[in-house]
PDB file of N, CA and C in Angstrom:
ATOM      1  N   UNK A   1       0.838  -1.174   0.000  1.00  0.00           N
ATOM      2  CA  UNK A   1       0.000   0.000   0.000  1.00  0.00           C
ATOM      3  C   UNK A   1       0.883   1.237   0.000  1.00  0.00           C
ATOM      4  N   UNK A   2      -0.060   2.598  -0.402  1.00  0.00           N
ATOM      5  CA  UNK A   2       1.328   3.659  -1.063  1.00  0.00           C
ATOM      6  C   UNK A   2       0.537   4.799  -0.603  1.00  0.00           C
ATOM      7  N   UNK A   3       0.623   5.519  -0.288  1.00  0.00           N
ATOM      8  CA  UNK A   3       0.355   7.207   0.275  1.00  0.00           C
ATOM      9  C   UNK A   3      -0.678   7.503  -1.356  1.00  0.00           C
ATOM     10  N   UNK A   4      -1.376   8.064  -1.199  1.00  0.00           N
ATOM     11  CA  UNK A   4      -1.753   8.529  -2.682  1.00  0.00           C
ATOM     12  C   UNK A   4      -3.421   9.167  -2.292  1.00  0.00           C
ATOM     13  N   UNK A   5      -3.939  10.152  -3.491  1.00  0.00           N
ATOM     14  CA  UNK A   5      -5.157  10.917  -2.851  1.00  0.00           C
ATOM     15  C   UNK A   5      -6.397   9.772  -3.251  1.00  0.00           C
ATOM     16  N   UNK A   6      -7.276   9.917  -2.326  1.00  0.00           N
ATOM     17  CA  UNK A   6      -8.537   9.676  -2.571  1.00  0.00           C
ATOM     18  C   UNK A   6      -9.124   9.847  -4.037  1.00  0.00           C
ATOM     19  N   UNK A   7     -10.012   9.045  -4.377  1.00  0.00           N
ATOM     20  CA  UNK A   7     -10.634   9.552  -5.835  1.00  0.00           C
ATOM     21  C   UNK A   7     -11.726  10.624  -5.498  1.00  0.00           C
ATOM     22  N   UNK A   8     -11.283  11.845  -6.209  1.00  0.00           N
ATOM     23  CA  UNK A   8     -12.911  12.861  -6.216  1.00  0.00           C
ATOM     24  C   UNK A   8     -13.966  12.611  -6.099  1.00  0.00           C
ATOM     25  N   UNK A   9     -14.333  12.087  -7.417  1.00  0.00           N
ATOM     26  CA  UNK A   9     -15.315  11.531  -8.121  1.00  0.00           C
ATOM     27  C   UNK A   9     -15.643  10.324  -8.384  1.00  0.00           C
ATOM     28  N   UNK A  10     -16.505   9.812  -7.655  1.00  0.00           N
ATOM     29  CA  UNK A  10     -16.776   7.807  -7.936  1.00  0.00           C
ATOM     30  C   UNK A  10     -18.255   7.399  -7.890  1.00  0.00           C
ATOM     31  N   UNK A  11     -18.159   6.019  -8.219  1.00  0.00           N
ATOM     32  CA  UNK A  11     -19.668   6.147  -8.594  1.00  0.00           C
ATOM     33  C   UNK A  11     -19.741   4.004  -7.969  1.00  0.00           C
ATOM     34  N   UNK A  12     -20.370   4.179  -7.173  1.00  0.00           N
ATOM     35  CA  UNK A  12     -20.623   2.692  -6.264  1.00  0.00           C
ATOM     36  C   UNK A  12     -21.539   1.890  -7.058  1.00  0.00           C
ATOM     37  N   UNK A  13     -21.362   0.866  -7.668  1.00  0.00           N
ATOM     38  CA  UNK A  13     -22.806   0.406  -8.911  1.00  0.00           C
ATOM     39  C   UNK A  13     -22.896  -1.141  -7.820  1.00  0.00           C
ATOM     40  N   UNK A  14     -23.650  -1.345  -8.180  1.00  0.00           N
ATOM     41  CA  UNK A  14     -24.081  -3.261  -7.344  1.00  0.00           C
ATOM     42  C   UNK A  14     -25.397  -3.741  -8.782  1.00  0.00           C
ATOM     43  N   UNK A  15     -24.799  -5.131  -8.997  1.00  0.00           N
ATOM     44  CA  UNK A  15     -25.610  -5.925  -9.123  1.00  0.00           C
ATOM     45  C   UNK A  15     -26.645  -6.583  -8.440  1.00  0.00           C
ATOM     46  N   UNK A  16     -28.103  -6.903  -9.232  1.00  0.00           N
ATOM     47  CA  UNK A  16     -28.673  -7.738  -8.441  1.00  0.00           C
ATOM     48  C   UNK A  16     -29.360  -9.060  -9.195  1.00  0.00           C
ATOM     49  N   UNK A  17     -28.038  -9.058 -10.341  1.00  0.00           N
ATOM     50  CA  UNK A  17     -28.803 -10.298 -11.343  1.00  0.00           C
ATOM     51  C   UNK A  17     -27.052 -10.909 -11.600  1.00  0.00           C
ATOM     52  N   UNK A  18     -26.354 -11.146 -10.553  1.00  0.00           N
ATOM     53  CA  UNK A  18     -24.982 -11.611 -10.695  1.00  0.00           C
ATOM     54  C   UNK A  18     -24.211 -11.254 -12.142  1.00  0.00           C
ATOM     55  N   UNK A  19     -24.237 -10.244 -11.823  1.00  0.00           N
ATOM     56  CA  UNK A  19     -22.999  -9.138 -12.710  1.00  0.00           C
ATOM     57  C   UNK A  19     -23.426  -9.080 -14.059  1.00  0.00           C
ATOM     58  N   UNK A  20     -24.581  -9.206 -14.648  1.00  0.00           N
ATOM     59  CA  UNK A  20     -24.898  -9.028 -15.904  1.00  0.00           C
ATOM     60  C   UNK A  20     -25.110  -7.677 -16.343  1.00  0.00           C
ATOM     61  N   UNK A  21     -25.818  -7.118 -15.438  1.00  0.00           N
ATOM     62  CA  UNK A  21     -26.277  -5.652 -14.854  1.00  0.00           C
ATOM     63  C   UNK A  21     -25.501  -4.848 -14.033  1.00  0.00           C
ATOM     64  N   UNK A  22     -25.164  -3.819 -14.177  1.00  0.00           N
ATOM     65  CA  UNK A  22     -25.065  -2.703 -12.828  1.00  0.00           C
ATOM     66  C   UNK A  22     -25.698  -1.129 -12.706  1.00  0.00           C
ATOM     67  N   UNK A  23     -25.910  -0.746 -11.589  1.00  0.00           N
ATOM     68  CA  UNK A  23     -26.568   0.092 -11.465  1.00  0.00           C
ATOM     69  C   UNK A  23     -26.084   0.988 -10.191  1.00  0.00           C
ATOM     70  N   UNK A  24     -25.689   2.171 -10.433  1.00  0.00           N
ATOM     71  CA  UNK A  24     -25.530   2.629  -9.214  1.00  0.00           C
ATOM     72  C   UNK A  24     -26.470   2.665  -8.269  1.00  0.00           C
ATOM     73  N   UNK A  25     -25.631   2.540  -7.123  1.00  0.00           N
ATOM     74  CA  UNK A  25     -26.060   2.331  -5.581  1.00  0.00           C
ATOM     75  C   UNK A  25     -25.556   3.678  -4.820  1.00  0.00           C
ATOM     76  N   UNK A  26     -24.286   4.359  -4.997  1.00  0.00           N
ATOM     77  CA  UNK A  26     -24.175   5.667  -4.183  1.00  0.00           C
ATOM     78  C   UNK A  26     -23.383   6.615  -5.209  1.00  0.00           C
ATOM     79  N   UNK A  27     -23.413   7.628  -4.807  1.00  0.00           N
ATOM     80  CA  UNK A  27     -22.702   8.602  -5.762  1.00  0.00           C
ATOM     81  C   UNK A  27     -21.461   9.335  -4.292  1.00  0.00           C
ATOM     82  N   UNK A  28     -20.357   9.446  -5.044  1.00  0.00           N
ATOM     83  CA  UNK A  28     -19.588  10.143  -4.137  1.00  0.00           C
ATOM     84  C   UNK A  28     -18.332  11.485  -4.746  1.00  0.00           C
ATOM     85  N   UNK A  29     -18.655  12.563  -4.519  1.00  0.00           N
ATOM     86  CA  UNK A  29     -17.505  13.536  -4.418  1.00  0.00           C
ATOM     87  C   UNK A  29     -16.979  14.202  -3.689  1.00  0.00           C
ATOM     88  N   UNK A  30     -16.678  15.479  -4.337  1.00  0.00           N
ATOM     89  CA  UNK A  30     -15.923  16.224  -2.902  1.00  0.00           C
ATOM     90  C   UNK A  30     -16.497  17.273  -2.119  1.00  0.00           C
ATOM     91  N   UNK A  31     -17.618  17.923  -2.692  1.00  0.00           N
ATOM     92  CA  UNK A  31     -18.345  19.119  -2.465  1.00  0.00           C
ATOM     93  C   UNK A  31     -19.941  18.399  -3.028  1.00  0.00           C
ATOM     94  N   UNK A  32     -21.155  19.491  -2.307  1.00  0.00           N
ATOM     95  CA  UNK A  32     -22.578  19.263  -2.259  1.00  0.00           C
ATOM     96  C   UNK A  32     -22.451  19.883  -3.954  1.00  0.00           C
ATOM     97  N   UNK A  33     -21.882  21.028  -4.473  1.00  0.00           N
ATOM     98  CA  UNK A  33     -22.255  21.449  -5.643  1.00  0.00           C
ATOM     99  C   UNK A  33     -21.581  20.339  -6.744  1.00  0.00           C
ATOM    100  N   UNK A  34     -20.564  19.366  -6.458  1.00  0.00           N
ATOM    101  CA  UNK A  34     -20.750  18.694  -7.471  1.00  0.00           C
ATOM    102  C   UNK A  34     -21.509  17.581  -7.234  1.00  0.00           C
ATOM    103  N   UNK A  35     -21.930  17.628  -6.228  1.00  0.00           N
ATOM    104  CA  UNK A  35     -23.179  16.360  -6.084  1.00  0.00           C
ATOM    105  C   UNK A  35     -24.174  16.966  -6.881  1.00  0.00           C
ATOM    106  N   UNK A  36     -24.480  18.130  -7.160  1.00  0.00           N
ATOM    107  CA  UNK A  36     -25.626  18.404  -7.816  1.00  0.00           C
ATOM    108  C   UNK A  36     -25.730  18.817  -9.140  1.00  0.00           C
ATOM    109  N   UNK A  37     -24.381  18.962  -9.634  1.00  0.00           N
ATOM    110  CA  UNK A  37     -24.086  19.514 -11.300  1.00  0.00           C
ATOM    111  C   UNK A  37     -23.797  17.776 -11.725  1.00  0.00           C
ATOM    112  N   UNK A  38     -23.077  16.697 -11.130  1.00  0.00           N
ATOM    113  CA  UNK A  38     -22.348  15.399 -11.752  1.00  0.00           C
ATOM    114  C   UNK A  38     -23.541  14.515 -12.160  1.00  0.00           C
ATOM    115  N   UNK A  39     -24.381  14.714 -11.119  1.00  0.00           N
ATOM    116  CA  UNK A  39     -25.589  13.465 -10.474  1.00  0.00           C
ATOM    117  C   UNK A  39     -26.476  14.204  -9.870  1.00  0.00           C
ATOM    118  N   UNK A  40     -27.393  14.814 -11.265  1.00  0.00           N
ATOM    119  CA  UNK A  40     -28.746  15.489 -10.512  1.00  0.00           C
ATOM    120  C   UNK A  40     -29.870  14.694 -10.102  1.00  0.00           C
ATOM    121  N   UNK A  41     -29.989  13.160 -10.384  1.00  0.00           N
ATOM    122  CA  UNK A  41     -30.965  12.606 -10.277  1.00  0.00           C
ATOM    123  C   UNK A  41     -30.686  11.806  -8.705  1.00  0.00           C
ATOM    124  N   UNK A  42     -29.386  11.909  -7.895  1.00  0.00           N
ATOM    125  CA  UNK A  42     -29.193  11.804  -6.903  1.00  0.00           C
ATOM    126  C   UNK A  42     -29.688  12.215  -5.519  1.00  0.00           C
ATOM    127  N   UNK A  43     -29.692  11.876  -4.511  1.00  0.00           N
ATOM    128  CA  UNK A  43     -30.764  12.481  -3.595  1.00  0.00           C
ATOM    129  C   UNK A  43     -29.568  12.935  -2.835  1.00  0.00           C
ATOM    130  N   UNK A  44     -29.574  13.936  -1.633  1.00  0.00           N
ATOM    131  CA  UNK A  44     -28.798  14.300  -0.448  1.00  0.00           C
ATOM    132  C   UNK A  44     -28.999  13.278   0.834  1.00  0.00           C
ATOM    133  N   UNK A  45     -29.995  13.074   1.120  1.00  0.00           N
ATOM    134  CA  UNK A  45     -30.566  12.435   1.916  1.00  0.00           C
ATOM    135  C   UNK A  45     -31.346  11.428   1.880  1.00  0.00           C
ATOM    136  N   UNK A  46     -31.751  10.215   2.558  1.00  0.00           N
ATOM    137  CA  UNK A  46     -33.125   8.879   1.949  1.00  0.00           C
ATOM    138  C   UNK A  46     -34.529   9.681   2.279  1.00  0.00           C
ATOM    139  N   UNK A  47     -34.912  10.091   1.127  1.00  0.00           N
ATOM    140  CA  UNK A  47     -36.624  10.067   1.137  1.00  0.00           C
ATOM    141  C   UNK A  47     -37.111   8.285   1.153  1.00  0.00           C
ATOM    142  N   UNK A  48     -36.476   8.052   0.265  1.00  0.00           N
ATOM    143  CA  UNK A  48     -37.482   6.453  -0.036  1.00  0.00           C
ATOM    144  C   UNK A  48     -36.337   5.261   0.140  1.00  0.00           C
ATOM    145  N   UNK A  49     -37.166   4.210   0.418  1.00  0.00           N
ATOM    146  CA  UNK A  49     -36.108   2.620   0.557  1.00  0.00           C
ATOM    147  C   UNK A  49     -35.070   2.631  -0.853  1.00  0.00           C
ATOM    148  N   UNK A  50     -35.286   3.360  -2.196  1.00  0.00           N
ATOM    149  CA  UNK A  50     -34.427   2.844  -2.822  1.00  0.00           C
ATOM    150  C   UNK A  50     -33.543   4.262  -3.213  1.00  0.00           C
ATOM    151  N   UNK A  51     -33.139   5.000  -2.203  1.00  0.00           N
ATOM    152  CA  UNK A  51     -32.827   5.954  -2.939  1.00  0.00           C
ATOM    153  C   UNK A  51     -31.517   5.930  -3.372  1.00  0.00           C
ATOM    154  N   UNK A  52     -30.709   7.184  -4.477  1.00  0.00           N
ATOM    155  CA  UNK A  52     -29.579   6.647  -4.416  1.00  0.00           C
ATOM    156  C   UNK A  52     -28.819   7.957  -3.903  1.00  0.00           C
ATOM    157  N   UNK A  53     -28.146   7.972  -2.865  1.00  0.00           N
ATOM    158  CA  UNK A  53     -27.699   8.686  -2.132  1.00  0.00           C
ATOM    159  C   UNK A  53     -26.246   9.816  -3.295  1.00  0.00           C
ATOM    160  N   UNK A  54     -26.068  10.577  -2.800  1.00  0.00           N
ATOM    161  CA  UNK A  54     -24.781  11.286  -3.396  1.00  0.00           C
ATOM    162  C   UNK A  54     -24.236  12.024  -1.468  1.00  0.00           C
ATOM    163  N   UNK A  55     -22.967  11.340  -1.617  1.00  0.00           N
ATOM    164  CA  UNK A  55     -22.328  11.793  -0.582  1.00  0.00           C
ATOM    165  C   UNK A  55     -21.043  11.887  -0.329  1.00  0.00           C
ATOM    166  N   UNK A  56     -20.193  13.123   0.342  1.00  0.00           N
ATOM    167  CA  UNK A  56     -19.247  14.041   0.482  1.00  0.00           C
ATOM    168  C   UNK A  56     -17.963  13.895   1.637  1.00  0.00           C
ATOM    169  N   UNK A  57     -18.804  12.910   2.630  1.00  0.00           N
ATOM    170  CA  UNK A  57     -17.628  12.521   3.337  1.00  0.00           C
ATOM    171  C   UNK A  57     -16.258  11.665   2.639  1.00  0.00           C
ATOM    172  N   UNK A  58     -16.482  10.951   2.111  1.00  0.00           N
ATOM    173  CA  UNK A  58     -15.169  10.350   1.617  1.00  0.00           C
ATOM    174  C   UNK A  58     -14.415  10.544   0.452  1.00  0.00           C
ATOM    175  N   UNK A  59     -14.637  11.835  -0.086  1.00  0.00           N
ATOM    176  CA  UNK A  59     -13.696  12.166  -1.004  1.00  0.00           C
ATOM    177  C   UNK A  59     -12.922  12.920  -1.443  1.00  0.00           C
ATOM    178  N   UNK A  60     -12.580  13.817  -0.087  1.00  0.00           N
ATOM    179  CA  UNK A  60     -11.463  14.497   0.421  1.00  0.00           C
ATOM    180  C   UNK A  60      -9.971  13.724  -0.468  1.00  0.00           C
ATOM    181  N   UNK A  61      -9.046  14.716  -0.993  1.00  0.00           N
ATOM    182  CA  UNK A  61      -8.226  14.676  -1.368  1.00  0.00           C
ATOM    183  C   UNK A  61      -7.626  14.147  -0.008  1.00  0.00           C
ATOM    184  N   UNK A  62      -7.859  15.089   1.161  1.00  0.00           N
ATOM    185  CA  UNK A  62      -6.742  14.625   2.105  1.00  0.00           C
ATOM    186  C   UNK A  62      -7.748  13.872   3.725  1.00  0.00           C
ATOM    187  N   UNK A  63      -7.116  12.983   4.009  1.00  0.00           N
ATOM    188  CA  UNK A  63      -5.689  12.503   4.505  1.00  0.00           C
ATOM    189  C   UNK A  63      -5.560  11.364   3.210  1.00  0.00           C
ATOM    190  N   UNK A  64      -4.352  11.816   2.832  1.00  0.00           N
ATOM    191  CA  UNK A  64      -3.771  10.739   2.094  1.00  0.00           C
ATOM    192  C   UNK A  64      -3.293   9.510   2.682  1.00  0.00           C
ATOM    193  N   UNK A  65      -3.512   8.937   4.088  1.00  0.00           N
ATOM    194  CA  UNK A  65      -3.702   7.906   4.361  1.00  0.00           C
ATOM    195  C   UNK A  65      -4.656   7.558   5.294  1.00  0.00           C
ATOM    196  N   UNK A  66      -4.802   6.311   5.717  1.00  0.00           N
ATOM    197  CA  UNK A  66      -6.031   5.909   6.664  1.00  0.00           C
ATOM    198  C   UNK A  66      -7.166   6.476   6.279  1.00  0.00           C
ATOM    199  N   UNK A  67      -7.475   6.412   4.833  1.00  0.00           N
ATOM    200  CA  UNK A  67      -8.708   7.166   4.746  1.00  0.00           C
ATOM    201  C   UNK A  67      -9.519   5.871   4.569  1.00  0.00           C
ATOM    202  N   UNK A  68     -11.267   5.893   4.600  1.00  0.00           N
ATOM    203  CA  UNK A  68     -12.214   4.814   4.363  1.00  0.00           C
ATOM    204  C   UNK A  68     -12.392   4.922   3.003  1.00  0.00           C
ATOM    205  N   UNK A  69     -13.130   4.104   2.926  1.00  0.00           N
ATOM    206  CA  UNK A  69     -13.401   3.576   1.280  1.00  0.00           C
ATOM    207  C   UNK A  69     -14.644   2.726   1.696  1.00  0.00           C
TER     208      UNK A  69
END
């Protein structure tokens, strides 16, 4: 393992027909305004059981280590 930044911009997809399909499941960047210019059809928060979230904690450039994923 190597020191290096977080990705900005990522996009979490899951199957539910063993990998034939994918579909995002979360949206993630670095700021609320590119949650809302990248992935407008994204929610901030769960209104409903299937929503698909866009969220800002983990994609801090820094700490370039011990970060989550």
């Amino acid at each position: 393992m190597a020191n290096s930044p977080r990705p900005g911009v990522w996009v979490l997809e899951r199957s539910v027909d063993y990998g034939k399909t994918f579909t995002p499941w979360q949206y993630f960047t670095s700021t609320r305004d590119e949650c809302l210019s990248l992935f407008p059809q994204a929610e901030l928060r769960i209104t409903r059981d299937d929503s698909i979230l866009c969220e800002t904690g983990f994609s801090d450039i820094i700490p370039l280590e011990n970060g989550e994923v």
